[in-house]
Protein backbone atom coordinates (compact mmCIF):
# COMPACT_ATOMS: atom_id res chain seq x y z
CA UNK A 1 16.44 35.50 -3.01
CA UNK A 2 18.73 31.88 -3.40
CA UNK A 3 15.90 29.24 -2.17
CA UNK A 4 16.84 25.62 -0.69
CA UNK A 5 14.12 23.36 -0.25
CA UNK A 6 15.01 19.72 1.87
CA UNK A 7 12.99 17.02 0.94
CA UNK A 8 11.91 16.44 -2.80
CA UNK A 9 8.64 14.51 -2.30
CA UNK A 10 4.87 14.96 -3.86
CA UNK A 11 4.34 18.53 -1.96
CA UNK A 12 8.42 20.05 -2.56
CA UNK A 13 8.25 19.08 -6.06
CA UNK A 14 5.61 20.93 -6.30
CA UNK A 15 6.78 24.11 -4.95
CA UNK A 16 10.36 23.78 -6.39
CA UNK A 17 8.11 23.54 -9.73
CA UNK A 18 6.16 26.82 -9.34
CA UNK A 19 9.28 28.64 -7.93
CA UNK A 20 11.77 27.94 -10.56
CA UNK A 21 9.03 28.61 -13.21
CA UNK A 22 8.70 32.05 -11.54
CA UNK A 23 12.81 32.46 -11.97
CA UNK A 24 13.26 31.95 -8.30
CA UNK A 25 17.33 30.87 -7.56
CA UNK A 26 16.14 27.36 -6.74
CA UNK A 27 18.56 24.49 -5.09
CA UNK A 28 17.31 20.91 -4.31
CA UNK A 29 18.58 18.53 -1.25
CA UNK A 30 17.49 15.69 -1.43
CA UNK A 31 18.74 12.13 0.14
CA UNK A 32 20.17 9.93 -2.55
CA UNK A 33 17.67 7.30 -3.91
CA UNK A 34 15.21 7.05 -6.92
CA UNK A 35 13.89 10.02 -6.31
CA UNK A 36 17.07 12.00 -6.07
CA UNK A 37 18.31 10.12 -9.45
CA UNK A 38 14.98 10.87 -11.73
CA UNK A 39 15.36 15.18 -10.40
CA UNK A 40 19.06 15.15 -11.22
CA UNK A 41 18.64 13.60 -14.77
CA UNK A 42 15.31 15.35 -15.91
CA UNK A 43 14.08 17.75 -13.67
CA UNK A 44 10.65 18.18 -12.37
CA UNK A 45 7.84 16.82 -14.63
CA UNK A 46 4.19 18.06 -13.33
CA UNK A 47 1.11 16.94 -14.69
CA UNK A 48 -1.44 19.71 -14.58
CA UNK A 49 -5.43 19.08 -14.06
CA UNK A 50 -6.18 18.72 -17.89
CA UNK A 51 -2.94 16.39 -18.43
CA UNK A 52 -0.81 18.59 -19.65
CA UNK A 53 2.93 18.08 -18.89
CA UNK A 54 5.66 20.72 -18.34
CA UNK A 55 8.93 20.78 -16.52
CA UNK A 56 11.36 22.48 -14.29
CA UNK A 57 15.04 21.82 -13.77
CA UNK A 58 16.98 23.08 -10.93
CA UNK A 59 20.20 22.11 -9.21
CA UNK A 60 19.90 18.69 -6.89
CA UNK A 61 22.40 17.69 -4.49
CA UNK A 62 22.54 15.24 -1.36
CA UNK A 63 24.26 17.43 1.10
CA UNK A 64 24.50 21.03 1.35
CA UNK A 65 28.46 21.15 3.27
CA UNK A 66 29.99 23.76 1.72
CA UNK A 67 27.88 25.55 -0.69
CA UNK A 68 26.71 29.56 -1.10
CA UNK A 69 23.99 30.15 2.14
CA UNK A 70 20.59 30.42 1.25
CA UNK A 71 18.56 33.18 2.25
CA UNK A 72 15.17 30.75 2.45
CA UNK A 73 14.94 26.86 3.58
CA UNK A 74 11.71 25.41 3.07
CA UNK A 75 11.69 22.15 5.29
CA UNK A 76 9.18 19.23 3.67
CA UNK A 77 10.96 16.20 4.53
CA UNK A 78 8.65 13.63 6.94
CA UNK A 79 8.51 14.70 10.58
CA UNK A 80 10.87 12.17 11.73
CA UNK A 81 13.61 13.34 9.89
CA UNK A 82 13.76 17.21 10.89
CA UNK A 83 16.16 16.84 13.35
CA UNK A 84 18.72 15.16 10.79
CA UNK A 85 17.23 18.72 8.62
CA UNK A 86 18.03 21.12 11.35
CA UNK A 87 21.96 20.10 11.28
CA UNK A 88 22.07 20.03 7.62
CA UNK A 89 20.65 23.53 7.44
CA UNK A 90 23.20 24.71 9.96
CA UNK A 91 25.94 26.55 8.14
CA UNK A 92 24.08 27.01 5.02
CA UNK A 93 21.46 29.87 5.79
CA UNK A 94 22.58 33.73 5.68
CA UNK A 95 22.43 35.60 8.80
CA UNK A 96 19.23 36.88 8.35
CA UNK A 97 17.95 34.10 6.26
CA UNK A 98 14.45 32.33 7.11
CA UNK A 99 13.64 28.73 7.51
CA UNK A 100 9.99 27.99 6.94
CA UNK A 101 8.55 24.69 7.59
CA UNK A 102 5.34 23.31 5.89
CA UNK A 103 5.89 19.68 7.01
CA UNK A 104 2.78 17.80 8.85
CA UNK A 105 2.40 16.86 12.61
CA UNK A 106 3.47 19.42 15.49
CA UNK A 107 6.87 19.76 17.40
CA UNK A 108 8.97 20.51 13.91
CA UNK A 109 9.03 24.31 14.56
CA UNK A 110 10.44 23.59 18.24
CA UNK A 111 13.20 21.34 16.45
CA UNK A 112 14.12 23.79 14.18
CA UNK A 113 13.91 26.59 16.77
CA UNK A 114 16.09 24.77 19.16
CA UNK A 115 18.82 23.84 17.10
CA UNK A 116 18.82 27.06 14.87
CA UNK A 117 17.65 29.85 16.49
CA UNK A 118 13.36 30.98 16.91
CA UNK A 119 14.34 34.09 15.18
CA UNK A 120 15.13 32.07 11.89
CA UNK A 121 12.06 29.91 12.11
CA UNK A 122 8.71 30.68 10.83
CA UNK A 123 5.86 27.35 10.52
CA UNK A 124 2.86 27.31 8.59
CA UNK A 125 0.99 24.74 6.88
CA UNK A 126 0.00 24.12 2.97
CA UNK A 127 -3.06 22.82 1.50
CA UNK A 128 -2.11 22.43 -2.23
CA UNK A 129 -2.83 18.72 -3.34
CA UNK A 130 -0.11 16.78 -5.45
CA UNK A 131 0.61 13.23 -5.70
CA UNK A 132 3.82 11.25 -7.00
CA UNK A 133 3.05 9.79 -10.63
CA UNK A 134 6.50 8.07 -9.99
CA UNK A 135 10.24 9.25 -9.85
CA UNK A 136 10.58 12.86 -10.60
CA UNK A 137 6.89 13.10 -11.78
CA UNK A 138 3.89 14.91 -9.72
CA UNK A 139 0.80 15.28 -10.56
CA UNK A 140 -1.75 17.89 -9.84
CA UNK A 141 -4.11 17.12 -7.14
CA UNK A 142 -6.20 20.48 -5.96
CA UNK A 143 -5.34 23.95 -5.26
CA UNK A 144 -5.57 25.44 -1.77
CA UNK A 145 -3.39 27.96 0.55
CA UNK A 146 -0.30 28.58 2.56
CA UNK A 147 -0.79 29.86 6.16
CA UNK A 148 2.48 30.50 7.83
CA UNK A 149 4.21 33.37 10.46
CA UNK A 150 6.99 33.90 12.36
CA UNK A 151 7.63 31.61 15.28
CA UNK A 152 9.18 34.50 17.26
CA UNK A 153 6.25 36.97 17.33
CA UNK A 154 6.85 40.26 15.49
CA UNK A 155 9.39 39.06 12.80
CA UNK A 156 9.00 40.78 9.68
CA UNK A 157 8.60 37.28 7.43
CA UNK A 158 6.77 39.49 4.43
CA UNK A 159 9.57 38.98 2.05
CA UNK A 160 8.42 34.90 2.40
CA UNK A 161 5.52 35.77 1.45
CA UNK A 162 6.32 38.36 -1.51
CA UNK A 163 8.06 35.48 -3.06
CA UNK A 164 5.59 32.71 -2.89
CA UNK A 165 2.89 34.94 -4.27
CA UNK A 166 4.75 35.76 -6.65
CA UNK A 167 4.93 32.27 -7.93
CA UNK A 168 1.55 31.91 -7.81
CA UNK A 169 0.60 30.88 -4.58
CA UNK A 170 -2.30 31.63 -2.53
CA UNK A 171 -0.70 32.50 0.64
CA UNK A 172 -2.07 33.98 4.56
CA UNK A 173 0.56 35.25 6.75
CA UNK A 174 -0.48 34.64 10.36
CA UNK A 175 0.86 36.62 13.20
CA UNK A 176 1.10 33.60 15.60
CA UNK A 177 1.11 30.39 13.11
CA UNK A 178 0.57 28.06 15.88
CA UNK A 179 -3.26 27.63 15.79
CA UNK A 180 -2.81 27.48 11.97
CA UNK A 181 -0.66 24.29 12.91
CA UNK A 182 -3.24 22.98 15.39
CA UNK A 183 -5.84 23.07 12.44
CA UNK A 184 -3.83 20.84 10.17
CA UNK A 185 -3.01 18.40 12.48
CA UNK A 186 -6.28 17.80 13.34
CA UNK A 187 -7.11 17.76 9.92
CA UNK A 188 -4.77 15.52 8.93
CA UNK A 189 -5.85 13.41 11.96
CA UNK A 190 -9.10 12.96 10.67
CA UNK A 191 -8.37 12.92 7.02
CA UNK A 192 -5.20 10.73 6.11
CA UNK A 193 -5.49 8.42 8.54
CA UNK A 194 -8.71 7.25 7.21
CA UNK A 195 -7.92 7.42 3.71
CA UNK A 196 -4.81 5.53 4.69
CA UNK A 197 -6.98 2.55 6.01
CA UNK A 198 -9.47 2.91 3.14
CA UNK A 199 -7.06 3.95 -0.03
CA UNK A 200 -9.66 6.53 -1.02
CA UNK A 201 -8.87 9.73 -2.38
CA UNK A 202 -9.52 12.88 -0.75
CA UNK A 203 -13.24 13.26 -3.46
CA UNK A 204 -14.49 9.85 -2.59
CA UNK A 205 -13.96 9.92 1.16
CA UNK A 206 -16.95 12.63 1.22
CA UNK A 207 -19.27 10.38 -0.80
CA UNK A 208 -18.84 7.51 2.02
CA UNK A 209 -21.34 8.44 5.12
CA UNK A 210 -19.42 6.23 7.04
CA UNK A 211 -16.37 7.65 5.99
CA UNK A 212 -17.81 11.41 6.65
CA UNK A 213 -18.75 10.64 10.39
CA UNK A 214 -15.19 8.88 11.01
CA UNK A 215 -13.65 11.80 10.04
CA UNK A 216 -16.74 14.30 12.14
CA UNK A 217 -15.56 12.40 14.88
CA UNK A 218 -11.67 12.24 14.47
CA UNK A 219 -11.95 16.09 14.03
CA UNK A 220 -13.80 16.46 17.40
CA UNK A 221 -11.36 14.46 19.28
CA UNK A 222 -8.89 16.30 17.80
CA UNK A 223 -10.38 19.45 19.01
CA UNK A 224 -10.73 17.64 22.88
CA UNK A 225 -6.82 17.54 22.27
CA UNK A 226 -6.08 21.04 21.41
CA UNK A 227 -8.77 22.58 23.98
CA UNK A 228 -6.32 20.54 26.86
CA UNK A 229 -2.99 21.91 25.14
CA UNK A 230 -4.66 25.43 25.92
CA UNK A 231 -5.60 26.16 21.84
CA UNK A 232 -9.52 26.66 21.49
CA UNK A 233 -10.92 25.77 18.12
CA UNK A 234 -14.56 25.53 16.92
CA UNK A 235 -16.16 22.59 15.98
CA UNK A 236 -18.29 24.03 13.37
CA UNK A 237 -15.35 25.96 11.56
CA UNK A 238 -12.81 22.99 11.70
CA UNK A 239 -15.04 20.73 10.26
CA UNK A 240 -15.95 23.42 7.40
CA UNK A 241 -11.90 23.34 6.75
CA UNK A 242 -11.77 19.31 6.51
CA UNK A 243 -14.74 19.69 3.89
CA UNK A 244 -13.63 22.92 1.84
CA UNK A 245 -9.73 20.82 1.70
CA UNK A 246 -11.29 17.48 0.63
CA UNK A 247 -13.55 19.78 -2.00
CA UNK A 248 -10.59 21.32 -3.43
CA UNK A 249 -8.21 18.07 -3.33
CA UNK A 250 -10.89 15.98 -4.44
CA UNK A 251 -8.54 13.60 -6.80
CA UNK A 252 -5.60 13.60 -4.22
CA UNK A 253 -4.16 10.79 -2.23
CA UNK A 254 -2.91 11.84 0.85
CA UNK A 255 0.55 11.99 2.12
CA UNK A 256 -0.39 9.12 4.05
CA UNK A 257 -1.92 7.18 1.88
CA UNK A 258 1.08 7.59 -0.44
CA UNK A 259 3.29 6.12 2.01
CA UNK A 260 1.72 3.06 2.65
CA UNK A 261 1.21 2.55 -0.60
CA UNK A 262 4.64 2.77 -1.49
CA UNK A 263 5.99 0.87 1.38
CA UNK A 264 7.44 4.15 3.54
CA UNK A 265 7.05 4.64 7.07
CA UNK A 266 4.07 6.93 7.53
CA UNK A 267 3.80 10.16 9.93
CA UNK A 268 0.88 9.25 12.04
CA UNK A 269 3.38 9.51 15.26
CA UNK A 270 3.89 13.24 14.60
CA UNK A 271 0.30 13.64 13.43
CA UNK A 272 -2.07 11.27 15.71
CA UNK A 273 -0.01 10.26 17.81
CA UNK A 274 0.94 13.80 19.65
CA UNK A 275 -2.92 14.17 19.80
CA UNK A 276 -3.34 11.25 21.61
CA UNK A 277 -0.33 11.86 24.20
CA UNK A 278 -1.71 15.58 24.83
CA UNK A 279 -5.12 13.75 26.41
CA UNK A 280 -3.38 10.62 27.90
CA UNK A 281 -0.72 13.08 29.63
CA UNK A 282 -4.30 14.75 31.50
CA UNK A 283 -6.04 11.45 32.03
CA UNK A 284 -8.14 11.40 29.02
CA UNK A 285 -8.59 8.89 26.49
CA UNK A 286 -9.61 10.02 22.65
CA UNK A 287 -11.12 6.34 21.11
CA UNK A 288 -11.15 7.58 17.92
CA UNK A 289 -8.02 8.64 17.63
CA UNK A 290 -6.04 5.98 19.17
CA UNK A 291 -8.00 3.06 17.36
CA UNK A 292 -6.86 4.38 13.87
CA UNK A 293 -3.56 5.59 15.54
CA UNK A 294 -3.24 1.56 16.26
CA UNK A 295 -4.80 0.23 12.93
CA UNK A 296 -2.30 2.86 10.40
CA UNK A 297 0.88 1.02 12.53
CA UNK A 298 -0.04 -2.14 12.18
CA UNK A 299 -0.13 -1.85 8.30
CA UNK A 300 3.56 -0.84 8.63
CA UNK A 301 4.18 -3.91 10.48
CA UNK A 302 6.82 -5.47 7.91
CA UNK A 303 7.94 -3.06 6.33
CA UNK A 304 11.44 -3.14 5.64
CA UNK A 305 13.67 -0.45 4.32
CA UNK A 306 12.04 2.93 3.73
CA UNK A 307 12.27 3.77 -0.26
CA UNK A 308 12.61 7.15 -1.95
């Protein structure tokens, strides 16, 4: 199976690692940059929990216009850019190839479906922790799981998840993936944002109390949103996910936090902010949520040209 992932960052350096250690046919687009510089020179160079370093080289290239179809896109750029993904992928996957996005926020599965077909598309979501050292180098930050299905119901996506097994992944295959999605965002609502406003790792946020209830209370408003978009979760068992992720991620820095540290636009629009315009679109109002929706733009106020 010929694998392209889009989008090179902490999480698809990752998985490019553990795929093209597991022999998987491999092939990197990424925009040109830093980032896209340090992969085409050396490779891959991860950092396991002990310190030990190994690496992985694989083909990198900015554009994918006219090169052999690929039979599975894996779609981690930031939210904002899956559109400009969608009409790079066109052309280059087979006819019965599968796109699978693992990106954060919600509405990148209806992007991809609309311009490519729902058939293609499956959507899940991806726990493992790993932060960037610095150009071409990740760094391990906490196991975890990939939950992903079809996003046409009753598409046979086992061969997905065959091959990401079988590079050592711990992976779910859902029959419906969108309450997996629902999940994560809230999740990620109540997780990055505030370790995005407090530059804590994902460990040290659960030895704060005042950190803990934020998040208690970012996750419930996050539930209020999905509970008016028609998706009933429990309060009990979403809150058991934030604290199992943050145990197993404990020396990560969220994709959030990352960004702001480094100056890059951050994807609290696709994450927070489509929780907040599912309540204000039915006359409700989530605090919370729109208070650290406010306070995670205004610390990109002034920044100026994203970097790699």
């Amino acid at each position: 199976m010929r694998v392209t992932i889009i989008g090179c960052g902490a999480l698809g350096s990752l998985l490019a690692f553990k795929l093209v250690r597991a022999g998987v046919d491999v092939l990197v687009c990424q925009r040109p940059g830093t980032q896209f510089d340090a992969l085409k020179a050396d490779g891959i160079t991860f950092l396991d929990r002990e310190g030990n370093t190994e690496k992985a080289k694989c083909p990198v290239v900015p554009s994918l216009y006219g090169l052999d179809s690929a039979d599975l896109v894996l779609v981690l750029v930031k939210a904002y850019q899956t559109e400009e993904a969608a009409l790079k992928i066109k052309g280059h996957l087979s006819g019965n190839g599968i796109v699978l996005t693992l990106q954060n926020g919600l509405g990148n599965a209806e992007t991809l479906a609309r311009e490519l077909g729902e058939d293609q598309v499956a959507a899940g979501t991806c726990t493992y922790g790993a932060h960037r050292v610095g150009p071409g180098i990740i760094a391990w930050g906490g196991d975890g799981m990939i939950r992903f299905g079809p996003w046409k119901r009753g598409k046979d996506v086992t061969p997905v998840m065959a091959l990401l097994e079988g590079a050592g992944m711990e992976v779910r295959l859902e029959a419906d993936p969108r309450r997996a999605l629902w999940e994560k965002v809230i999740l990620n609502a109540s997780v990055n944002t505030v370790s995005a406003l407090t530059r804590l790792k994902n460990g040290q946020m659960l030895e704060m109390p005042y950190a803990v209830e934020l998040m208690k209370e970012l996750a419930k408003e996050g539930i209020r949103a999905a509970k008016l978009a028609g998706e009933e979760i429990e309060n009990e068992s979403m809150w058991a996910l934030v604290r199992s992720v943050l145990g197993k991620t404990a020396d990560n820095r969220t994709s959030m936090l990352q960004d702001v540290e480094n100056g890059r636009e951050t994807e609290v629009d696709a994450i927070v902010g489509m929780l907040v315009e599912q309540a204000r679109a039915r006359d409700e109002i989530l605090p919370r949520l729109e208070t650290v929706f406010s306070l995670v733009k205004c610390l990109g106020i002034g920044v100026g040209k994203r970097t790699e």
